[in-house]
Structures are given as structure tokens and as C-alpha cells.
C-alpha atoms as a PDB file:
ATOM      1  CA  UNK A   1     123.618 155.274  70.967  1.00  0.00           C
ATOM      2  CA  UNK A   2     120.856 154.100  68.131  1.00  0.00           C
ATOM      3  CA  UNK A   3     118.169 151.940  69.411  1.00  0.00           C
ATOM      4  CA  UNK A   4     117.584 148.539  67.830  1.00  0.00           C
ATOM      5  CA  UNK A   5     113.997 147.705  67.169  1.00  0.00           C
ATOM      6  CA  UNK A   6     113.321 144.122  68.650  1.00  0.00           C
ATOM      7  CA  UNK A   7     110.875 141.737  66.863  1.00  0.00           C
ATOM      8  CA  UNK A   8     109.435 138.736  68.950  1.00  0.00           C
ATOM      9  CA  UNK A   9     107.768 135.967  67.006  1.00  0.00           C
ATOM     10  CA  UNK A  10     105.154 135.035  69.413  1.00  0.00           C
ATOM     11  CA  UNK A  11     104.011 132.033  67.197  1.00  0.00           C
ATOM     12  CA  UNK A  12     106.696 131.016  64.728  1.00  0.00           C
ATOM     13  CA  UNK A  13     104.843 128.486  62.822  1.00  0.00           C
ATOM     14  CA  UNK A  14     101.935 130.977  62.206  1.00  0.00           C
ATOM     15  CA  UNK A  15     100.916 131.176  58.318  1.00  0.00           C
ATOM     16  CA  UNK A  16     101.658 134.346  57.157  1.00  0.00           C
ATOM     17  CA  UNK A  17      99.888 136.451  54.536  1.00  0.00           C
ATOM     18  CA  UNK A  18     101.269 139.209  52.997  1.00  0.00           C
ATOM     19  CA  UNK A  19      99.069 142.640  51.803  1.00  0.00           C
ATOM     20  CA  UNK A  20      99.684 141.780  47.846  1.00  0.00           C
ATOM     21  CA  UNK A  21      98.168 138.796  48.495  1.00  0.00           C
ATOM     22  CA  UNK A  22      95.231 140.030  50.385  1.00  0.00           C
ATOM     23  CA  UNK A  23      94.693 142.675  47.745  1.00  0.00           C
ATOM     24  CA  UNK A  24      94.378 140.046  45.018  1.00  0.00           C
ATOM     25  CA  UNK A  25      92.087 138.029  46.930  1.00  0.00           C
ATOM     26  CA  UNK A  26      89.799 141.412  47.780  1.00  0.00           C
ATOM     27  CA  UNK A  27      90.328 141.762  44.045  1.00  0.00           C
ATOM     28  CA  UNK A  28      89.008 138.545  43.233  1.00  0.00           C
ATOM     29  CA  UNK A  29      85.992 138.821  45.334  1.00  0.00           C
ATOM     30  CA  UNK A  30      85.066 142.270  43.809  1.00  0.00           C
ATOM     31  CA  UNK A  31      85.383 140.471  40.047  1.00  0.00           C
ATOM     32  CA  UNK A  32      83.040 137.841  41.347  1.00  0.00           C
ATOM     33  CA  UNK A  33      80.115 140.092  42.754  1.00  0.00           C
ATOM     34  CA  UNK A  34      80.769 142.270  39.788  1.00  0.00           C
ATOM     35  CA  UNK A  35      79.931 138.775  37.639  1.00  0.00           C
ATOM     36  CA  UNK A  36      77.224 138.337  39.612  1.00  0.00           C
ATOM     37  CA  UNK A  37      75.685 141.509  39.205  1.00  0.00           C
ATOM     38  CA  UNK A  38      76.016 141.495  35.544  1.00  0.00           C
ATOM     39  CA  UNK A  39      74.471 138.511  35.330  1.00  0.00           C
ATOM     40  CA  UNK A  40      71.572 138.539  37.567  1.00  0.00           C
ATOM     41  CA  UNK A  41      71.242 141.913  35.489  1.00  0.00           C
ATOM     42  CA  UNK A  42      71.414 140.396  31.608  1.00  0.00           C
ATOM     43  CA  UNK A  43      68.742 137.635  33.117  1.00  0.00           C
ATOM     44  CA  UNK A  44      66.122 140.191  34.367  1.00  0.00           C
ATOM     45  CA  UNK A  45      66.994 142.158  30.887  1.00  0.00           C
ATOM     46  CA  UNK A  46      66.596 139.027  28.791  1.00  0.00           C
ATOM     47  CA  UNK A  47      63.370 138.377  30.731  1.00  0.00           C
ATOM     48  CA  UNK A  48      62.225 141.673  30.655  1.00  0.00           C
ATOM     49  CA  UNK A  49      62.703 141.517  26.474  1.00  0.00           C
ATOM     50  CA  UNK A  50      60.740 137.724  26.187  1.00  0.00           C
ATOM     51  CA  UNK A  51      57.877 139.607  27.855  1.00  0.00           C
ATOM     52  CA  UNK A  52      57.567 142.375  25.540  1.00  0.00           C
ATOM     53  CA  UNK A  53      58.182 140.411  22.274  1.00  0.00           C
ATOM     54  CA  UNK A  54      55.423 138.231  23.686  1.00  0.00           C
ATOM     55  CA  UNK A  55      53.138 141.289  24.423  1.00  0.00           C
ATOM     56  CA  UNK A  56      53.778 142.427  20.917  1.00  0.00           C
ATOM     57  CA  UNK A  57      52.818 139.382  19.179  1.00  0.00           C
ATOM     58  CA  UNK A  58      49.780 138.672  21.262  1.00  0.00           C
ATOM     59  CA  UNK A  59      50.934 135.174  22.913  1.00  0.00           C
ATOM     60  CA  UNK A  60      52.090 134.095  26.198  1.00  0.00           C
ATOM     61  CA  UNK A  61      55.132 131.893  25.316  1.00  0.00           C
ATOM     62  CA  UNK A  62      58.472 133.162  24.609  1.00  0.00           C
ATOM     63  CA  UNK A  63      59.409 133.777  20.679  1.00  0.00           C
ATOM     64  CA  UNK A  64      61.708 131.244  19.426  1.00  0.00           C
ATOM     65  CA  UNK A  65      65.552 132.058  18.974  1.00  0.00           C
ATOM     66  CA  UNK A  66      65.311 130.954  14.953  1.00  0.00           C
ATOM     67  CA  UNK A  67      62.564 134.110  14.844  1.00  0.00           C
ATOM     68  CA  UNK A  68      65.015 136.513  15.944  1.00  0.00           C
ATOM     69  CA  UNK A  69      65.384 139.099  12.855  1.00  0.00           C
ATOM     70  CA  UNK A  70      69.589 140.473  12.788  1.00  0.00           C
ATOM     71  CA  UNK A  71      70.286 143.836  13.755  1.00  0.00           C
ATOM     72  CA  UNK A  72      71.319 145.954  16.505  1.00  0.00           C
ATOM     73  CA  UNK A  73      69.649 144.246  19.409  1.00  0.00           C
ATOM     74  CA  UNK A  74      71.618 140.926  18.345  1.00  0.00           C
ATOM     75  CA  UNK A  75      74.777 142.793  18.441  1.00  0.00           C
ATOM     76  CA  UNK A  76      74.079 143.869  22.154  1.00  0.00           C
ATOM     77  CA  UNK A  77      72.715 140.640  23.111  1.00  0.00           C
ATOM     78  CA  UNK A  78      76.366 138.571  21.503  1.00  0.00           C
ATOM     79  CA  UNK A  79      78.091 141.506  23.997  1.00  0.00           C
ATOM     80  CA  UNK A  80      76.233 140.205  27.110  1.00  0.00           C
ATOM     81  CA  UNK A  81      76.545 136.377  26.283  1.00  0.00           C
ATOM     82  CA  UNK A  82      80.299 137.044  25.764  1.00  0.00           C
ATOM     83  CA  UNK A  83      80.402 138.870  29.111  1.00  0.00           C
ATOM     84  CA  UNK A  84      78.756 136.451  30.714  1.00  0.00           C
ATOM     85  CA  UNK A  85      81.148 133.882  29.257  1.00  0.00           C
ATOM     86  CA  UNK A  86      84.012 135.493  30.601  1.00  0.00           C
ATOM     87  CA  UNK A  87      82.878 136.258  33.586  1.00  0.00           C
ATOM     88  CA  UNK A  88      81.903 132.714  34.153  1.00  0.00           C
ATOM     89  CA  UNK A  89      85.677 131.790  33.015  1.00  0.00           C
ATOM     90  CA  UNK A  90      86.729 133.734  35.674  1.00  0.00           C
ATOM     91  CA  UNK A  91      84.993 132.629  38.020  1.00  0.00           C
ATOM     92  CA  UNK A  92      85.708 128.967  37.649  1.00  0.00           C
ATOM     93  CA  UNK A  93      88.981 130.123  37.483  1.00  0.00           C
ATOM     94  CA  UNK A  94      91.052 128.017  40.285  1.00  0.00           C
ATOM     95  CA  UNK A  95      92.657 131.132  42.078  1.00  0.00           C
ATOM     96  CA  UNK A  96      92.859 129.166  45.468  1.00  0.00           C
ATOM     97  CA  UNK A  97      95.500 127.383  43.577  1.00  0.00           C
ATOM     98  CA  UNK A  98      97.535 130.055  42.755  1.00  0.00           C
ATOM     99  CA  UNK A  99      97.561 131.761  45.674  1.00  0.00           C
ATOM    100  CA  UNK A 100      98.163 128.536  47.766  1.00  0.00           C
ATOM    101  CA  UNK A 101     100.790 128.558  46.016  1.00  0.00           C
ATOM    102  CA  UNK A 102     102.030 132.230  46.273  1.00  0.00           C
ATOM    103  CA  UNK A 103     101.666 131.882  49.797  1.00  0.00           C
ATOM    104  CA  UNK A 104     103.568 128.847  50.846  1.00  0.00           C
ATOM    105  CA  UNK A 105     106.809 129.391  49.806  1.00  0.00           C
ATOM    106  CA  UNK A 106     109.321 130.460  52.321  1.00  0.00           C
ATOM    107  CA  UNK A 107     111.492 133.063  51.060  1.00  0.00           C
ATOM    108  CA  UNK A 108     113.203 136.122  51.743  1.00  0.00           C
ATOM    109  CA  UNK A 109     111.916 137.717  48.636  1.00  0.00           C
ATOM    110  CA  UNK A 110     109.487 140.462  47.904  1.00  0.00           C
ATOM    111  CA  UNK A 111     106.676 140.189  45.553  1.00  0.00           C
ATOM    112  CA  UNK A 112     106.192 143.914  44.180  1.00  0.00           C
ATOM    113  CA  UNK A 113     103.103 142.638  41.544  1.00  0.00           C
ATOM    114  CA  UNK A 114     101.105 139.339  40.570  1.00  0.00           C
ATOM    115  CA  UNK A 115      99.874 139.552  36.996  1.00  0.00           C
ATOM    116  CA  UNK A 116      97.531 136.267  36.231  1.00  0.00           C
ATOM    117  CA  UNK A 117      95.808 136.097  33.014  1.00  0.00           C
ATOM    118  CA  UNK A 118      93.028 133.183  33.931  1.00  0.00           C
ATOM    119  CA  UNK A 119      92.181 132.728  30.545  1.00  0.00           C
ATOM    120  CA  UNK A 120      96.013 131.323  29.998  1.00  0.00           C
ATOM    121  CA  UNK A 121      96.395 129.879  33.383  1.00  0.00           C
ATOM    122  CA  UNK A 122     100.003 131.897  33.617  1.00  0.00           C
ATOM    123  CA  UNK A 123     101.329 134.061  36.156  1.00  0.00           C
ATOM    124  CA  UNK A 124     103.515 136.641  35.750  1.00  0.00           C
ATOM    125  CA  UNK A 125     105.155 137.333  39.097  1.00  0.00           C
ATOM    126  CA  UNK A 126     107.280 140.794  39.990  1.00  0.00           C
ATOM    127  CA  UNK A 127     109.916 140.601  42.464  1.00  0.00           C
ATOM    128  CA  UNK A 128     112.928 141.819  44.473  1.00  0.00           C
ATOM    129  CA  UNK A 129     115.754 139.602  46.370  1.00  0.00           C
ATOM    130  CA  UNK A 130     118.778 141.261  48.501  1.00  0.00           C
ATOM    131  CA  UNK A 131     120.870 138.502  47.369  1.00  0.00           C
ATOM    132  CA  UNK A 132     121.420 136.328  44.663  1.00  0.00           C
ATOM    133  CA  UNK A 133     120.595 133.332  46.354  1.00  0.00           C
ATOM    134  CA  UNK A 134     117.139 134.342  47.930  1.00  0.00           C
ATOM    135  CA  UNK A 135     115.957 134.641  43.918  1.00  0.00           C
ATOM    136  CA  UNK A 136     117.655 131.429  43.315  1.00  0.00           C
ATOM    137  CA  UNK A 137     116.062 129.364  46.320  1.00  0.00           C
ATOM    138  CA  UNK A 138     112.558 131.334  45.574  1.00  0.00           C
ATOM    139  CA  UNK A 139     112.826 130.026  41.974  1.00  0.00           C
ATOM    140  CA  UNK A 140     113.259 126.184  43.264  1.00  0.00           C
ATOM    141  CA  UNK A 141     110.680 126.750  45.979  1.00  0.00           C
ATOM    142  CA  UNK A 142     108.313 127.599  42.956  1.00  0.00           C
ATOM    143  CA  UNK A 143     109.356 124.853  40.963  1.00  0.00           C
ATOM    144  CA  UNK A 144     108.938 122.329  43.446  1.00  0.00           C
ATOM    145  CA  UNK A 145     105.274 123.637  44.314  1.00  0.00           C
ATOM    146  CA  UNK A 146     103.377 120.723  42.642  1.00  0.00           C
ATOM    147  CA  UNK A 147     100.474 123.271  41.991  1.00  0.00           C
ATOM    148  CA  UNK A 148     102.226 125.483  39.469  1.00  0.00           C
ATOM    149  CA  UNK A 149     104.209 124.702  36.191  1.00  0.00           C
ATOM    150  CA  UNK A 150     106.800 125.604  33.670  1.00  0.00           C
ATOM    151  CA  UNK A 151     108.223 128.223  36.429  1.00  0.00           C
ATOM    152  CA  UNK A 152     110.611 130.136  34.206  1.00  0.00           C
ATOM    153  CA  UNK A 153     113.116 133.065  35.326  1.00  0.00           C
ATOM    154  CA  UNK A 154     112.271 136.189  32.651  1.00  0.00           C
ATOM    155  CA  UNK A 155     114.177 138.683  33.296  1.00  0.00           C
ATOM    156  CA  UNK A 156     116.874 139.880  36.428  1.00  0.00           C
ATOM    157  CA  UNK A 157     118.581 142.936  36.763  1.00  0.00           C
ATOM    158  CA  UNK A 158     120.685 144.071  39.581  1.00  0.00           C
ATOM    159  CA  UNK A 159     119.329 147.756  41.109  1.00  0.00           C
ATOM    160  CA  UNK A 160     122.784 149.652  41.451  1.00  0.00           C
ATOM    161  CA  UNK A 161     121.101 152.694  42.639  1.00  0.00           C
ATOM    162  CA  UNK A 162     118.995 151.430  45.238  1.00  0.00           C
ATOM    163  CA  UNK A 163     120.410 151.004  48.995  1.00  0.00           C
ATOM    164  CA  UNK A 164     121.741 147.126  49.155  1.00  0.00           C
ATOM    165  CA  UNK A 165     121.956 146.879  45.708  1.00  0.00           C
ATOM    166  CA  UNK A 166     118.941 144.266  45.362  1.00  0.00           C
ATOM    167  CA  UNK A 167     118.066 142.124  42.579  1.00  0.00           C
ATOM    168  CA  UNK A 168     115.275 142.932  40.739  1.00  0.00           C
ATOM    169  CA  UNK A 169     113.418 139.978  38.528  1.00  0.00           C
ATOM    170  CA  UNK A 170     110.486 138.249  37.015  1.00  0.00           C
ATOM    171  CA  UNK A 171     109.015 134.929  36.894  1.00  0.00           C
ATOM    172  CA  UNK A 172     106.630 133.426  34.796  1.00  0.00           C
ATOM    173  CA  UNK A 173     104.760 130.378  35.651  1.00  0.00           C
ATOM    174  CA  UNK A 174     101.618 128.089  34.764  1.00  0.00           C
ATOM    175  CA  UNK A 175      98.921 127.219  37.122  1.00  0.00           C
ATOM    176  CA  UNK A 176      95.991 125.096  37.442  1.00  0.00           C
ATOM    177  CA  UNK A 177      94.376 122.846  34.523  1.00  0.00           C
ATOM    178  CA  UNK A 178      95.688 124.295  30.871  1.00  0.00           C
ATOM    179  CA  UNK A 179      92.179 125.201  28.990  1.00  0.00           C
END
């Protein structure tokens, strides 16, 4: 006699998160002390440079930008401001959105990867249904999400070698305000 494992839903209408979804929000927090630190660090360098051009020119004000002579420092400094750009792109980046999104839709289908590029505000979304329908009523939960846009089906392929035979598939979908 096999034993059936019994699951008891002590709160049904309990929001659920699932473990990709944590590990892009852990993810997202990382990138944004990672910006942080890069930028408190660029500010303390820039600072740290004003002071010694100053020291070397005898003056206590800062040189002006239109003094700056081309060359290597330049190069580095263009690196850092375009860093710091992106960084600050990502940041302002509305990820709540997406995940919001991610997260409210009930399904019966597992999400195997989330790819976002912020700087396109697009989603590219990994996933695997035991039955036609599950992909099909995932697909119109997404599209009915006011929050995301343009939810398109990629790709689908059925997985004859794996137990079940599940359907294996991709979506692709806009979020948030198009830059």
C-alpha cells in the first residue's frame, strides 16, 4: 500500500511567492547596493581629484570642466558617468511592477527563468505547463494584467521525453513606461 502525502491549505487566500521570484527580488536589492557603492565611491574619487587639481594649481576652488585637457583620465571619468547612468536607470527601473505582476497570476504553470532587460522595459519569461490549457489560460492571465503589455507567445514545444509530457514555452512581454 503507497502512502499519499496530504497537503492542508491552512489559509487559502494567502499570497503566495514563489523562490524565482524571491531570487530576483534578492537580485535586485544586491544591483541597488552595488549602485550605491559605486557611486558613493566615483563621488569621494571625483572629490578626492578636485582637491588635488586645486592643490596643484595653488587655489581653493575647484578647476572648471572647460579646463579639463583630453586624455586618459577623461576616458576613465566618461566610464564612471556612464556607470553611474546605468546604474541610476536601473534603479528607477519600476521592478515592483513587474513582479506584481509575475506574482498575481493564478496558474498552474512553472516559471523556470525571468529575463528583464530594464533598459527595454521587456520581459522574457521561461516556462513549463502540464497541459495545453494551463499555457493558454497563463497567456490570458498575462494579457489581462493591466501592468504589462504586448504579451506575446515565442516559442512552445512539447517535452516528449520528460514524465507527463509537459509543454515547454516562452513569453515575451512589455512592462512599465516605454523609455
Amino acid at each position: 500500500m503507497k502512502l499519499q502525502t496530504l497537503h492542508i491549505e491552512f489559509a487559502a487566500n494567502a499570497p503566495r511567492t514563489s523562490t524565482g521570484l524571491r531570487g530576483v527580488v534578492t537580485l535586485c536589492a544586491l544591483l541597488c547596493a552595488a549602485a550605491a557603492f559605486v557611486l558613493g565611491q566615483s563621488a569621494l574619487e571625483a572629490t578626492r581629484l578636485a582637491r588635488t587639481l586645486s592643490d596643484a594649481r595653488g587655489d581653493a576652488a575647484p578647476p572648471p570642466a572647460a579646463a579639463s585637457r583630453p586624455g586618459r583620465a577623461d576616458a576613465d571619468e566618461l566610464a564612471r558617468v556612464q556607470l553611474v547612468r546605468q546604474t541610476s536607470h536601473s534603479l528607477t527601473t519600476p521592478w515592483a511592477d513587474l513582479l506584481g505582476a509575475l506574482e498575481s497570476v493564478p496558474t498552474r504553470v512553472a516559471l523556470l527563468s525571468i529575463d528583464p532587460s530594464a533598459s527595454k522595459r521587456t520581459v522574457l519569461l521561461s516556462a513549463e505547463a502540464a497541459r495545453p490549457q494551463d499555457m493558454i489560460d497563463f497567456l490570458n492571465a498575462l494579457q489581462n494584467d493591466r501592468r504589462l503589455a504586448h504579451v506575446t507567445l515565442v516559442s512552445h514545444q512539447v517535452q516528449e521525453k520528460a514524465v507527463g509530457t509537459p509543454m515547454r514555452f516562452q513569453v515575451q512581454a512589455d512592462w512599465g513606461p516605454q523609455p
